[in-house]
N, C-alpha and C. Protein backbone atom coordinates (compact mmCIF):
# COMPACT_ATOMS: atom_id res chain seq x y z
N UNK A 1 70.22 110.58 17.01
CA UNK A 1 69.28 111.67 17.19
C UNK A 1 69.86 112.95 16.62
N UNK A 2 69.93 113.44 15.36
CA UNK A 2 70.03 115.00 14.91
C UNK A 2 69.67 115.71 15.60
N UNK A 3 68.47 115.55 15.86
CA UNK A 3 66.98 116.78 16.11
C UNK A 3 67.57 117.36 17.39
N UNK A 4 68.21 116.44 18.10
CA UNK A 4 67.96 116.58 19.53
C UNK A 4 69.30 117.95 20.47
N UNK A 5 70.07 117.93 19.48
CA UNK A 5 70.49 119.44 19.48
C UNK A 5 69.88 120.50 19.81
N UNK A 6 68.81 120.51 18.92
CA UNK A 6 68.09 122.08 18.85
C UNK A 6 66.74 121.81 19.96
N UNK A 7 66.49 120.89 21.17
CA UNK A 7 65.48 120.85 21.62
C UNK A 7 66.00 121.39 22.67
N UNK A 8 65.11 122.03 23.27
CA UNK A 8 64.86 122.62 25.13
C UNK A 8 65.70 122.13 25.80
N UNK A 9 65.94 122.46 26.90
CA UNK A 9 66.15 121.77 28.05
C UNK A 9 64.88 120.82 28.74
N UNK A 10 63.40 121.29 28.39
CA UNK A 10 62.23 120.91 29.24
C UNK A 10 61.95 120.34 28.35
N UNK A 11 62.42 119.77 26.68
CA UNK A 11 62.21 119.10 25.86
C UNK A 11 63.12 117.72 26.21
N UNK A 12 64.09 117.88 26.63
CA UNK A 12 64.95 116.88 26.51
C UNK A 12 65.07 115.67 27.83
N UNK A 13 64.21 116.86 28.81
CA UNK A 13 63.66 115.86 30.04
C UNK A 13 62.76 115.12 29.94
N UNK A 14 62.04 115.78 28.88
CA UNK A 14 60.63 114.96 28.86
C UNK A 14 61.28 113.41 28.37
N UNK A 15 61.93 113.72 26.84
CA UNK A 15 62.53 112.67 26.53
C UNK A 15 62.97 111.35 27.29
N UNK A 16 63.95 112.04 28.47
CA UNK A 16 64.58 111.65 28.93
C UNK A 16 63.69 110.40 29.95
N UNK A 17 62.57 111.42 30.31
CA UNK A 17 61.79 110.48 31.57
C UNK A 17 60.83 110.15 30.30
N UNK A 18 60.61 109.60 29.27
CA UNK A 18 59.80 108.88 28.81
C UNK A 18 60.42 107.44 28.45
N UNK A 19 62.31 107.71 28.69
CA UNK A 19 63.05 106.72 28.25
C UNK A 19 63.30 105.81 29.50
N UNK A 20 63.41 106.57 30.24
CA UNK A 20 63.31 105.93 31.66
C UNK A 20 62.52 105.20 32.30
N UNK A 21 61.10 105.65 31.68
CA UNK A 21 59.91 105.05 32.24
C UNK A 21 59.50 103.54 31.23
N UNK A 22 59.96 103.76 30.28
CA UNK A 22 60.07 102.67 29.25
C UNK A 22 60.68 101.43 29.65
N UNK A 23 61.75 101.88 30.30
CA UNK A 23 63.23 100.42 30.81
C UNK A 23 62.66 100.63 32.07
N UNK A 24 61.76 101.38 32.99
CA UNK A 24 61.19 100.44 33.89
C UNK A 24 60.14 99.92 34.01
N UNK A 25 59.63 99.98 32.62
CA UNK A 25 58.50 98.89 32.67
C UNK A 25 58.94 97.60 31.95
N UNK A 26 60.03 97.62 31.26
CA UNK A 26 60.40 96.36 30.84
C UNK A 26 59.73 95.88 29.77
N UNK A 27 59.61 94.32 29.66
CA UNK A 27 58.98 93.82 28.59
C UNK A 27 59.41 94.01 27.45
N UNK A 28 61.01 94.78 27.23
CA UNK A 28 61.39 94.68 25.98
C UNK A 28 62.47 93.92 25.77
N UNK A 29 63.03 93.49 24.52
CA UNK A 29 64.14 93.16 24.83
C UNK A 29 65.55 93.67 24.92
N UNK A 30 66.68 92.82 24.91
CA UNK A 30 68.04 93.68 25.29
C UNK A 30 68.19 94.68 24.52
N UNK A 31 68.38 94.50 23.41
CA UNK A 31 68.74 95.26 22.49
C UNK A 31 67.86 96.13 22.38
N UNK A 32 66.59 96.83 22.51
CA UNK A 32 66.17 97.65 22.71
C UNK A 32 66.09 98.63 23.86
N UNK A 33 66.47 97.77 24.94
CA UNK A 33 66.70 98.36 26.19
C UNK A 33 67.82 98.98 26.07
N UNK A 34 69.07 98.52 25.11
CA UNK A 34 70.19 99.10 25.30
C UNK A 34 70.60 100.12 24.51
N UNK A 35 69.41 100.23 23.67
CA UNK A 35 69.06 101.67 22.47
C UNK A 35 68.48 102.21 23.16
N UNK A 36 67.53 102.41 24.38
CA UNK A 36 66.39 103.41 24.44
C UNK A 36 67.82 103.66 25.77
N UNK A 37 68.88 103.04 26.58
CA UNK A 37 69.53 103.48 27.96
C UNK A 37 70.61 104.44 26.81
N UNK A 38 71.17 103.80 25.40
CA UNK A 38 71.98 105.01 24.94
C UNK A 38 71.60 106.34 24.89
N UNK A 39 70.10 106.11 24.07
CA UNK A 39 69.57 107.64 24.04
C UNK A 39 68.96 108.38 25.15
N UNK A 40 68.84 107.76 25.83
CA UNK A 40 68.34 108.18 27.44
C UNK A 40 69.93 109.21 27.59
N UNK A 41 71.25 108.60 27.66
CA UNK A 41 72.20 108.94 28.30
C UNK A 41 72.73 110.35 27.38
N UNK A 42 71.75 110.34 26.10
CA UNK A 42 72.47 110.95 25.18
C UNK A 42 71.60 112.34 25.16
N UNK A 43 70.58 112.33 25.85
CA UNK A 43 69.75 113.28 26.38
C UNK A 43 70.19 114.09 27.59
N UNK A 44 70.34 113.11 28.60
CA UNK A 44 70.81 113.46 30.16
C UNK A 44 72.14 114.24 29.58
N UNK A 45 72.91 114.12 28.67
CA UNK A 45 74.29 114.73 28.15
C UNK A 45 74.00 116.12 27.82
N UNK A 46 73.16 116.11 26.82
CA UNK A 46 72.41 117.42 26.35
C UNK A 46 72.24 118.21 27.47
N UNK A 47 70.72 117.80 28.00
CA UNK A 47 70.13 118.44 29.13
C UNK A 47 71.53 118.84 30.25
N UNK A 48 71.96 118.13 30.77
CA UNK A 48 73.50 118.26 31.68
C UNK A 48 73.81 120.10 30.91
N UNK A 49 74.56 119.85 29.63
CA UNK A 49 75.35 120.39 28.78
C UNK A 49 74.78 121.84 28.72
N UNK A 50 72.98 121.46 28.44
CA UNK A 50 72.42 123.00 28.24
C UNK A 50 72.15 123.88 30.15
N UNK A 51 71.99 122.93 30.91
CA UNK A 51 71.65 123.70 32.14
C UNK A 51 73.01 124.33 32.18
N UNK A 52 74.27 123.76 32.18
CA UNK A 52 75.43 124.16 32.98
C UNK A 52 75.78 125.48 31.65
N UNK A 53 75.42 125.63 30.40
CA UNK A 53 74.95 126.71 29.29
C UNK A 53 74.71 127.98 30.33
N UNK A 54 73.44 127.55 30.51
CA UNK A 54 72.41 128.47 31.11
C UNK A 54 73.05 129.15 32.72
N UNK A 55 73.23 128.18 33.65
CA UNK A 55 74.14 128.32 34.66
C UNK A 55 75.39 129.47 34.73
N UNK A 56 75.96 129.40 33.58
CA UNK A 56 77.10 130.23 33.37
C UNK A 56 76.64 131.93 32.35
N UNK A 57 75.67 131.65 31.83
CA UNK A 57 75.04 133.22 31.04
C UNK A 57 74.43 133.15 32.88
N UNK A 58 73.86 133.53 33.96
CA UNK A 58 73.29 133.65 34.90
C UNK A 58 74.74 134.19 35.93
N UNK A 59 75.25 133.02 35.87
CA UNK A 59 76.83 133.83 36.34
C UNK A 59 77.45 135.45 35.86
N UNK A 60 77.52 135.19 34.45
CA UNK A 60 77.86 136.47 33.78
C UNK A 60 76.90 137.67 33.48
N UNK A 61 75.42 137.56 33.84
CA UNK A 61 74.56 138.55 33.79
C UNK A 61 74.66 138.55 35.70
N UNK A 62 74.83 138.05 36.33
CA UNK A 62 75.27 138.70 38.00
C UNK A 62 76.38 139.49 38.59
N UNK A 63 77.66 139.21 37.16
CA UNK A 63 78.70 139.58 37.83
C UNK A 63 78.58 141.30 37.17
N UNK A 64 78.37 141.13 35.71
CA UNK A 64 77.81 142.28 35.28
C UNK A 64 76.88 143.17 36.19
N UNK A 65 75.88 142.74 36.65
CA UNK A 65 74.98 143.50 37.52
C UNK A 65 75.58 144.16 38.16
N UNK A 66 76.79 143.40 39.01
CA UNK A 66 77.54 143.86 40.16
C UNK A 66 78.41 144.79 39.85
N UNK A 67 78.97 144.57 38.73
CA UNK A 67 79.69 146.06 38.35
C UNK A 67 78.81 146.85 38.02
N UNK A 68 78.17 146.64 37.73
CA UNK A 68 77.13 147.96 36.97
C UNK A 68 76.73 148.99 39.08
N UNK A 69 76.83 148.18 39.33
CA UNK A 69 76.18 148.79 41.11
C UNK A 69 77.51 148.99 41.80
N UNK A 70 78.47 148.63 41.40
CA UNK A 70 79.69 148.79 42.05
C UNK A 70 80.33 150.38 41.21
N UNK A 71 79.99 150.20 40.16
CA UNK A 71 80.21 151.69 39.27
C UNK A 71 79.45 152.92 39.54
N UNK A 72 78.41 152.75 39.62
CA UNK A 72 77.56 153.62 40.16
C UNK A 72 77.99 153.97 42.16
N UNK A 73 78.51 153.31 42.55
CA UNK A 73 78.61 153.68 44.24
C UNK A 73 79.99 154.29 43.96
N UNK A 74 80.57 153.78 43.35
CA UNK A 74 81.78 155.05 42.95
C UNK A 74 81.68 156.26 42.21
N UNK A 75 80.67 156.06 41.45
CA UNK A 75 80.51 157.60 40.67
C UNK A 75 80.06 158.72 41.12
């Protein structure tokens, strides 16, 4: 998957639960099941990768805040 770099986070879930929903409906065989559970895992990696992204800019725009209000009660 190239593409799958530059997609969303709400892009990569979708993915993710369309891959999921695929291997539980079955009816395919191994080897396809075991391509659609790689790229499933290779999504959940992404998605993982970009929340804990996002998680940490949210950290650093709070701690910022806090100085910014901690500077000001001293000034």
């Amino acid at each position: 998957m190239d593409d799958s770099d530059n997609l969303t986070f709400e892009q990569l879930m979708a993915r993710l639960e369309k891959y999921v929903l695929q291997l539980e409906e079955g009816g395919i065989s191994l080897d396809k099941a075991a391509e659609l559970y790689e790229e499933a895992m290779e999504m959940a990696t992404l998605a993982s990768s970009k929340l804990s992204d996002a998680e940490l800019r949210i950290t650093n725009i709070k701690e910022k805040y806090t100085e910014s209000l901690d500077s000001d009660v001293d000034a």
